[in-house]
N, C-alpha and C. Protein backbone atom coordinates (compact mmCIF):
# COMPACT_ATOMS: atom_id res chain seq x y z
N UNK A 1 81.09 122.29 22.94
CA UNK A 1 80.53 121.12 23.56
C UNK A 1 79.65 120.40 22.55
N UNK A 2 79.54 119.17 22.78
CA UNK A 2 78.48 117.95 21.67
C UNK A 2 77.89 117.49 22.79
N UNK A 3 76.54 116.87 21.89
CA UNK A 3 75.69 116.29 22.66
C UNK A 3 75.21 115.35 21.25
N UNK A 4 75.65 113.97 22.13
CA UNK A 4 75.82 112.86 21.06
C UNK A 4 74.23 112.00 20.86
N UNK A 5 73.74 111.88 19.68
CA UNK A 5 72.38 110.78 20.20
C UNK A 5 72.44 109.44 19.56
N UNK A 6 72.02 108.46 19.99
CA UNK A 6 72.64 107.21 19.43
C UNK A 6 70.67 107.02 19.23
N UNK A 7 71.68 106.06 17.99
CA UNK A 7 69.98 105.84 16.76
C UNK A 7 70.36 104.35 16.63
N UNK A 8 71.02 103.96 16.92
CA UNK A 8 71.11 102.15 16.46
C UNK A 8 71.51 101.62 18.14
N UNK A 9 70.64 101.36 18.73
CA UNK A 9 71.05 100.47 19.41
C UNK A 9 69.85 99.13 19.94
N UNK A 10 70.12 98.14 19.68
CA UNK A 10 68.93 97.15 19.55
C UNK A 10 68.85 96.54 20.54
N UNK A 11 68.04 97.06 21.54
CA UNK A 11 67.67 96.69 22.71
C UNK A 11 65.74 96.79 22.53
N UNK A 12 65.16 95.85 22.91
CA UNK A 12 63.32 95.90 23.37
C UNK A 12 63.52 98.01 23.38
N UNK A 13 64.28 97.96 24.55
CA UNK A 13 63.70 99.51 25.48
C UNK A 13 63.87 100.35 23.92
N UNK A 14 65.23 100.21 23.43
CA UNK A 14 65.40 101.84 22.75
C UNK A 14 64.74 101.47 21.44
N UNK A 15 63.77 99.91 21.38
CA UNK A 15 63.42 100.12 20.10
C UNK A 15 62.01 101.22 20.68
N UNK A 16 61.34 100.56 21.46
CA UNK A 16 60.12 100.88 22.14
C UNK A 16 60.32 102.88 22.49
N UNK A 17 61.48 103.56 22.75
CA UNK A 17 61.75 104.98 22.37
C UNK A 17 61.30 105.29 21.33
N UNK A 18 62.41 104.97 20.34
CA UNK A 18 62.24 105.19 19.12
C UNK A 18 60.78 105.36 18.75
N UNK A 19 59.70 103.86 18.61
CA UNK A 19 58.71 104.22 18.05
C UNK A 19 58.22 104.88 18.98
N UNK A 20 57.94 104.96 20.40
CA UNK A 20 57.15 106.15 20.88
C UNK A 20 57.16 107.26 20.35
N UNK A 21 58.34 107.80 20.09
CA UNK A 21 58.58 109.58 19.98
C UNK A 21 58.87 109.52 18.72
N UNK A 22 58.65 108.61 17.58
CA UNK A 22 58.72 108.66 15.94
C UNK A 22 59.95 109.48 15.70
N UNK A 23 61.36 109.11 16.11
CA UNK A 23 62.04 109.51 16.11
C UNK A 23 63.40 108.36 16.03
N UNK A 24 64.55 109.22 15.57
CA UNK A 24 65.70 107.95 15.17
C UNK A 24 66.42 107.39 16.49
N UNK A 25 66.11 108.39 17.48
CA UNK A 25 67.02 108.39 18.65
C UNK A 25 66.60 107.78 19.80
N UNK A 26 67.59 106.97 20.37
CA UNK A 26 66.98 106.21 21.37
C UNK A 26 67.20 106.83 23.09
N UNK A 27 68.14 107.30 23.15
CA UNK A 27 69.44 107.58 23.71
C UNK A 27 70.65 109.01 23.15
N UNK A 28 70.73 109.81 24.37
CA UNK A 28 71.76 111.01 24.31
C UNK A 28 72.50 110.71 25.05
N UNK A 29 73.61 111.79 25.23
CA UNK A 29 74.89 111.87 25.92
C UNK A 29 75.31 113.38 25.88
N UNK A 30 75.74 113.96 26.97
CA UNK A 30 76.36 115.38 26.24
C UNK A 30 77.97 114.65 26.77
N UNK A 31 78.66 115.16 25.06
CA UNK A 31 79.67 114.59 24.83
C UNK A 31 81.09 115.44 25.35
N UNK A 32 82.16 115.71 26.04
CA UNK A 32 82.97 116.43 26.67
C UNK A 32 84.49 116.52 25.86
N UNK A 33 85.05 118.04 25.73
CA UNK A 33 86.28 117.67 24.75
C UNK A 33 87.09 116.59 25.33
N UNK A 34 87.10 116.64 26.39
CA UNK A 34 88.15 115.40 27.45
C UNK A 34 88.10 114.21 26.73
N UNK A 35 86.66 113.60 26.31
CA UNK A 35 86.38 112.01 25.39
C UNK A 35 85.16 112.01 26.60
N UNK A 36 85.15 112.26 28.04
CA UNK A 36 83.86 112.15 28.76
C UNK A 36 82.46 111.92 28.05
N UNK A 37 81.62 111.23 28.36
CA UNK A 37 80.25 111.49 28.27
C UNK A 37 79.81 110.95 29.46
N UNK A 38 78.45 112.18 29.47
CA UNK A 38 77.54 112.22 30.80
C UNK A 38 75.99 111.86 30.47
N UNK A 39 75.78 111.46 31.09
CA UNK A 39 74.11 110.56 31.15
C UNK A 39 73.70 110.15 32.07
N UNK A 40 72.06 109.40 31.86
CA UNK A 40 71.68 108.63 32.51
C UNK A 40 71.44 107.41 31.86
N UNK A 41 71.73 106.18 32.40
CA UNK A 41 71.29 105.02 31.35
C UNK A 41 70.75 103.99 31.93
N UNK A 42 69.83 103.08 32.08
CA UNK A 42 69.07 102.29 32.84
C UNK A 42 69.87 101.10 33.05
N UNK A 43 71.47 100.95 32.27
CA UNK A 43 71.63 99.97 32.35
C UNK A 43 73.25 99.68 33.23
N UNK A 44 72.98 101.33 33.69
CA UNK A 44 74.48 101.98 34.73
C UNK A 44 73.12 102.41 35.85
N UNK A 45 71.80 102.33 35.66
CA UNK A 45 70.87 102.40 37.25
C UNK A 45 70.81 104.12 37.46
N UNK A 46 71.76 104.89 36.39
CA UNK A 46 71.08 106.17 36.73
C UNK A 46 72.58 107.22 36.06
N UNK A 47 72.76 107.91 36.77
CA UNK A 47 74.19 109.23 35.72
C UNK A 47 75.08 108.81 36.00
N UNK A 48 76.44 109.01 35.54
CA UNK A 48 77.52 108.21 35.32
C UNK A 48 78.32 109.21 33.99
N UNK A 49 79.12 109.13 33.84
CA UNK A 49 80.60 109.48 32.72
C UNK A 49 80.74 108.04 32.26
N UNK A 50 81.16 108.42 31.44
CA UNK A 50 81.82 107.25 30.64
C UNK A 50 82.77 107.40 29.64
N UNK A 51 84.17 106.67 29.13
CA UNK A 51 84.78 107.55 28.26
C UNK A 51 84.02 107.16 26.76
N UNK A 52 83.81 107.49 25.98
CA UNK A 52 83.44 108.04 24.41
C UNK A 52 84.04 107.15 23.52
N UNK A 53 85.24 106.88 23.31
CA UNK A 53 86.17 106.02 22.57
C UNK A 53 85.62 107.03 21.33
N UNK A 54 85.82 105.91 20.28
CA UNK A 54 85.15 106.49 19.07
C UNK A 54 83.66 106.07 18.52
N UNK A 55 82.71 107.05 18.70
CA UNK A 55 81.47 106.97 17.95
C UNK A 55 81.27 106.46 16.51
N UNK A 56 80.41 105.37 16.51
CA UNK A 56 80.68 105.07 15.10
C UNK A 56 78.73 105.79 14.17
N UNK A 57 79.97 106.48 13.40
CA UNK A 57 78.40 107.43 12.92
C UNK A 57 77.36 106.41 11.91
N UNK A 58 77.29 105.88 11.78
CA UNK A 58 76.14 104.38 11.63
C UNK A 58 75.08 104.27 13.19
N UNK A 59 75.64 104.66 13.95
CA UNK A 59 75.10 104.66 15.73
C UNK A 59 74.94 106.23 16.27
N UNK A 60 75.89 106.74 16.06
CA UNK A 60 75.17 108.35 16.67
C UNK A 60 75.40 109.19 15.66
N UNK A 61 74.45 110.39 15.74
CA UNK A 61 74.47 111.59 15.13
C UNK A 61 75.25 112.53 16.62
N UNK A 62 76.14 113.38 16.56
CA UNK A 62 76.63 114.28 17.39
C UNK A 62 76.22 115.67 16.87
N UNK A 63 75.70 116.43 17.35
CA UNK A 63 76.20 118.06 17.64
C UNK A 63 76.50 118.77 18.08
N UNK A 64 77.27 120.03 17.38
CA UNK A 64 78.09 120.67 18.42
C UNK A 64 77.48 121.99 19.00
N UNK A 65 76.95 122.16 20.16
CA UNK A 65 75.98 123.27 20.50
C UNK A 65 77.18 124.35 21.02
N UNK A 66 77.23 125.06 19.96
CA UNK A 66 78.09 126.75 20.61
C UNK A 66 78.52 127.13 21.79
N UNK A 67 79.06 127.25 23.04
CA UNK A 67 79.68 127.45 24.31
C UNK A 67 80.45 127.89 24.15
N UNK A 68 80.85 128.41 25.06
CA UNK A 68 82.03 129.67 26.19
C UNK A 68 82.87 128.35 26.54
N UNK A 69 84.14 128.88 27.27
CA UNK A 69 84.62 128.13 28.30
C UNK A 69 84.11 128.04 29.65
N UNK A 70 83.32 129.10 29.86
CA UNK A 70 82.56 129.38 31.13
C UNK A 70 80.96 128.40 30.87
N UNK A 71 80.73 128.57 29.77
CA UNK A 71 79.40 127.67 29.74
C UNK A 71 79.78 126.08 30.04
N UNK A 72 81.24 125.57 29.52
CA UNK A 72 81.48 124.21 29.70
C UNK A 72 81.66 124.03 31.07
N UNK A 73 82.24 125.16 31.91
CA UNK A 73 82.55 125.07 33.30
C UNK A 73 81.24 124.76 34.16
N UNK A 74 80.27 125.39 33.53
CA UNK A 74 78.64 125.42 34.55
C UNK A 74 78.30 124.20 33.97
N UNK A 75 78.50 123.52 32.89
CA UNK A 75 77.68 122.36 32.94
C UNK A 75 78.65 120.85 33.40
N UNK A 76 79.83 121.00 33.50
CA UNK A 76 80.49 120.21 33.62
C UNK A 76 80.30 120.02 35.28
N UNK A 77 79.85 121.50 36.06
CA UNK A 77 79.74 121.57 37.51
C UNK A 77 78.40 120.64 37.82
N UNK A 78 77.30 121.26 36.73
CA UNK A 78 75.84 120.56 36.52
C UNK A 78 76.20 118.95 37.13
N UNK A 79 76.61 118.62 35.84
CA UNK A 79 77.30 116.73 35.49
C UNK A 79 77.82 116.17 37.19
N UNK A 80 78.75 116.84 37.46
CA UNK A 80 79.29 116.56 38.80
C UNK A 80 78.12 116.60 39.81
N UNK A 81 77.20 117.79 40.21
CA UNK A 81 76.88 117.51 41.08
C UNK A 81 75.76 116.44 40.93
N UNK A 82 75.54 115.73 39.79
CA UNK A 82 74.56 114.85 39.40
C UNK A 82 74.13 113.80 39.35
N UNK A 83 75.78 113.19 39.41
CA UNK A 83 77.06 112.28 39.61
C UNK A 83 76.34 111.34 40.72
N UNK A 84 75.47 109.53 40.04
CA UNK A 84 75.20 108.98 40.97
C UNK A 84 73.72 109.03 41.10
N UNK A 85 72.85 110.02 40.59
CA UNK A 85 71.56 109.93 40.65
C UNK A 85 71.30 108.59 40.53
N UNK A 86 69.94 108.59 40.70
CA UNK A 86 69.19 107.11 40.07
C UNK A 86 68.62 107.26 38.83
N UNK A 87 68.35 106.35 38.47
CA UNK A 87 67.65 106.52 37.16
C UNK A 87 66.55 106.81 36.91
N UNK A 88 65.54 107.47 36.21
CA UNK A 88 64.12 108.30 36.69
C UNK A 88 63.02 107.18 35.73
N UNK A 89 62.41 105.94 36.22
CA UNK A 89 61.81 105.21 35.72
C UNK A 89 60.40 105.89 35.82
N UNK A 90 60.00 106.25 36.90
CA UNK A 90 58.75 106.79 36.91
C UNK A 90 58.78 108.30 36.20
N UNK A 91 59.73 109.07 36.13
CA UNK A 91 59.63 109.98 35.45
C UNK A 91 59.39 109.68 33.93
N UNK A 92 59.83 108.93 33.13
CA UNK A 92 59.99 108.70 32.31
C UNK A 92 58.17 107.85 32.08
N UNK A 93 57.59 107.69 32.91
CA UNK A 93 55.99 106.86 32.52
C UNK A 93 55.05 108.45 32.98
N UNK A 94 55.31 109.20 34.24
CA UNK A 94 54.78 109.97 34.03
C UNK A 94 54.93 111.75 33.34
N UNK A 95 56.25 111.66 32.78
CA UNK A 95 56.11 112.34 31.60
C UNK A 95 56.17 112.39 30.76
N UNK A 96 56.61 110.80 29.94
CA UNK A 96 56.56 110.69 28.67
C UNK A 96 55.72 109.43 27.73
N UNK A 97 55.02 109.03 28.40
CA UNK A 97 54.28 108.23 28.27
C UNK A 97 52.64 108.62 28.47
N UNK A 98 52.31 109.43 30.04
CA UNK A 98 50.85 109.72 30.51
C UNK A 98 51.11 111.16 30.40
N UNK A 99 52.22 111.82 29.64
CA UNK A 99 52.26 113.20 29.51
C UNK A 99 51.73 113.99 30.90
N UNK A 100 52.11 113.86 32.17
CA UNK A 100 51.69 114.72 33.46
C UNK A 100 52.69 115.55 33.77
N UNK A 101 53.82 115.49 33.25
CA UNK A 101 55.01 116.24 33.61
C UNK A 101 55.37 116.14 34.78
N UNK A 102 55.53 114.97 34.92
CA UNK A 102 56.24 114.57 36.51
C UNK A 102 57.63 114.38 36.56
N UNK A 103 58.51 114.69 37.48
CA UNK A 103 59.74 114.49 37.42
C UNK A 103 60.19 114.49 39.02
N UNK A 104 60.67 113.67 39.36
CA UNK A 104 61.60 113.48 40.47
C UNK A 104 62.86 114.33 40.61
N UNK A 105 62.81 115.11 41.57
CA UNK A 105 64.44 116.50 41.80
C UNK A 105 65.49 115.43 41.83
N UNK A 106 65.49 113.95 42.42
CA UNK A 106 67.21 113.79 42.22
C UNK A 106 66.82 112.51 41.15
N UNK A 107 66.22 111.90 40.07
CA UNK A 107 66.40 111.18 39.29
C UNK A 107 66.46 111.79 38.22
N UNK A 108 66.91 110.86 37.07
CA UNK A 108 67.15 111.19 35.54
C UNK A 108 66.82 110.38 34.79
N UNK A 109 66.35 110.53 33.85
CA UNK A 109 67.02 110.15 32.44
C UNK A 109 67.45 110.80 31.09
N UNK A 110 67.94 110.37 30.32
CA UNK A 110 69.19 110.69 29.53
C UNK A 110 68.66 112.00 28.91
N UNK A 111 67.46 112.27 28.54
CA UNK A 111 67.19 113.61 27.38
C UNK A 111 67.29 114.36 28.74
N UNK A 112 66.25 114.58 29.62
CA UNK A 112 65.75 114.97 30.99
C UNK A 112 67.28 115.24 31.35
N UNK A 113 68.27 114.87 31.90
CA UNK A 113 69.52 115.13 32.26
C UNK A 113 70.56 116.70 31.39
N UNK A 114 70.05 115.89 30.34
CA UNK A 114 70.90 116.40 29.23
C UNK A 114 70.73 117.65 29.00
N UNK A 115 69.01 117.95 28.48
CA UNK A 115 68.11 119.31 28.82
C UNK A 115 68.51 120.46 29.92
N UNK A 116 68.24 119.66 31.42
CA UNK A 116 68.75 120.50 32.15
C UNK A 116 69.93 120.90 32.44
N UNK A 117 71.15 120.06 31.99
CA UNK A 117 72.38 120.58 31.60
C UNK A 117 72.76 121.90 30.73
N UNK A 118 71.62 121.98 29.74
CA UNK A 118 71.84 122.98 28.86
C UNK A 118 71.19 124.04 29.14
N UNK A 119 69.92 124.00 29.94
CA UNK A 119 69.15 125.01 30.67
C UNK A 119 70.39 125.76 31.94
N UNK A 120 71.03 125.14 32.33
CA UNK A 120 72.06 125.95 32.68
C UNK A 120 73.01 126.79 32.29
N UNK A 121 73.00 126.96 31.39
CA UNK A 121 74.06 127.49 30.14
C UNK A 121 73.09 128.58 29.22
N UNK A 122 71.22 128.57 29.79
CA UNK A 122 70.42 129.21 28.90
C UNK A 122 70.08 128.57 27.50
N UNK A 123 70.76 127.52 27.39
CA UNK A 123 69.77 126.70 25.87
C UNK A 123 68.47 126.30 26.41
N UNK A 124 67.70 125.29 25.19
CA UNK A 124 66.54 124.94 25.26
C UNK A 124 65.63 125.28 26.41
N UNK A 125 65.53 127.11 26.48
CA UNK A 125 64.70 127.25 27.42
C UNK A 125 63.20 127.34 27.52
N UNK A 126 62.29 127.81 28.59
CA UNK A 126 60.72 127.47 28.05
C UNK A 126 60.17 126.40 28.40
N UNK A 127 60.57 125.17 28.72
CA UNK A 127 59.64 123.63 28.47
C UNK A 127 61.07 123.15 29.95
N UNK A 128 59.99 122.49 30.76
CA UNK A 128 60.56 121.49 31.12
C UNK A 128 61.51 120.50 31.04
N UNK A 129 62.19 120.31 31.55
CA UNK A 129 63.49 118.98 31.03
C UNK A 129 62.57 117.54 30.87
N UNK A 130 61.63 117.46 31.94
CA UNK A 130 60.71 115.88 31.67
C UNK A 130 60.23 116.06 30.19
N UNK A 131 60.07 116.75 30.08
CA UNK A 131 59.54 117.08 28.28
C UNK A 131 60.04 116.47 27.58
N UNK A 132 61.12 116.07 27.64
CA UNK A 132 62.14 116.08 26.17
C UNK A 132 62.29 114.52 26.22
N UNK A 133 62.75 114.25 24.67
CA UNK A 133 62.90 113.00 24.52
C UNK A 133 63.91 113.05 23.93
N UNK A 134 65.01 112.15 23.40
CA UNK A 134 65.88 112.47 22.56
C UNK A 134 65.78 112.87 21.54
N UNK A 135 64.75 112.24 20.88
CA UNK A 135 64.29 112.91 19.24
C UNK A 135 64.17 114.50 19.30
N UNK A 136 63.29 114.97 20.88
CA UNK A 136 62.42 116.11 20.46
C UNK A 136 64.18 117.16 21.05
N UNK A 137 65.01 116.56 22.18
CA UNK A 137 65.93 117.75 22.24
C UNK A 137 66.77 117.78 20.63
N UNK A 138 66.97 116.80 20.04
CA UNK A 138 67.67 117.07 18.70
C UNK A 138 67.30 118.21 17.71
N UNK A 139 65.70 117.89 17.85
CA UNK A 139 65.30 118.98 17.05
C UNK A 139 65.44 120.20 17.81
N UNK A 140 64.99 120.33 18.87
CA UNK A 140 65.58 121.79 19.38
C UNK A 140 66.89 122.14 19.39
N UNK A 141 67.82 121.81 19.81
CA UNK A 141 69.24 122.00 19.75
C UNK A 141 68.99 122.48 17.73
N UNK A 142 68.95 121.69 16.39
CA UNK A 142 69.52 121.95 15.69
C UNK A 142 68.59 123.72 15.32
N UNK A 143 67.50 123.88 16.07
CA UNK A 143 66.27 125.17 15.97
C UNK A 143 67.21 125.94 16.61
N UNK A 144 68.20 125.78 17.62
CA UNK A 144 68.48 126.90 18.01
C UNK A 144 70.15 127.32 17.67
N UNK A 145 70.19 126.51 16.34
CA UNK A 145 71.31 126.65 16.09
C UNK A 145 72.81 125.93 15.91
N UNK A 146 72.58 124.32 16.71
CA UNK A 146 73.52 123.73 16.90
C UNK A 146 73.64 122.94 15.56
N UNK A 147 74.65 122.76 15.29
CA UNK A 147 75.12 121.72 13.77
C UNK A 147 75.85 120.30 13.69
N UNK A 148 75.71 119.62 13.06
CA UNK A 148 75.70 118.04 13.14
C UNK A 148 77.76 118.00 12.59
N UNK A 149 77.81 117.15 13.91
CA UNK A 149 79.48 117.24 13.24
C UNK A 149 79.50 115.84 12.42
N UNK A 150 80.35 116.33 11.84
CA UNK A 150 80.83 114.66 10.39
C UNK A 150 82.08 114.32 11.64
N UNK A 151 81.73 113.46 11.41
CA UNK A 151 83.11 112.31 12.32
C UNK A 151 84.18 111.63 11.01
């Protein structure tokens, strides 16, 4: 399985990511062998698939985090039942902005989604999914092992 992060995209919001979390990434995806990707994005109102086409690596860095066929099965179940959330605006001010660790059970956004996708499978465990930002799951994913694919 990959989990894709996109670093170029020039919007106000993902510049305003970026410099928050001093990081390249604005925006994740966990990426599916099918071409699927799963997220949340403010500008689909909350989780959603989408197909992948081709990533142009100027725009995302991908990695490929180690899995079973059984680990793709639990998170692909994750994705589904997720299917449709809203998008977690207030999560996103009160945990990554006023740091309170607030999070709403049926909203998302994209690191927050992504995180707990992999907390199902036993990655990035320990910390909260509101925690994460895209920058900060990159660096964990590559801490626990995952490696940057060349496209």
């Amino acid at each position: 399985m990959k989990v894709a992060f996109q670093k170029r995209e020039d919007t106000i919001l993902a510049g305003l990511i970026r410099w928050w979390t001093k990081s390249p990434y604005s925006h994740c995806e966990i990426l599916f062998d099918d071409g699927l990707m799963f997220s949340a994005h403010p500008r689909n109102h909350g989780t959603r698939y989408i197909e992948s086409g081709i990533l142009n690596a100027n725009e995302w860095d991908i990695l490929m985090v180690p899995t079973t066929t059984v680990d793709d099965i639990i998170i692909r179940a994750f994705c589904n039942s997720q299917l449709g959330c809203r998008y977690d605006w207030w999560g996103i001010f009160f945990s990554q902005i006023i740091r309170l660790q607030r999070e709403h059970p049926e909203r998302w956004f994209c690191s927050e989604v992504c995180t707990s996708a992999l907390q199902h499978i036993q990655r990035i465990m320990g910390a909260r999914p509101c925690t994460f930002s895209p920058g900060k799951l990159f660096k964990r994913l590559k801490e626990a092992g995952a490696t940057i694919c060349v496209q």
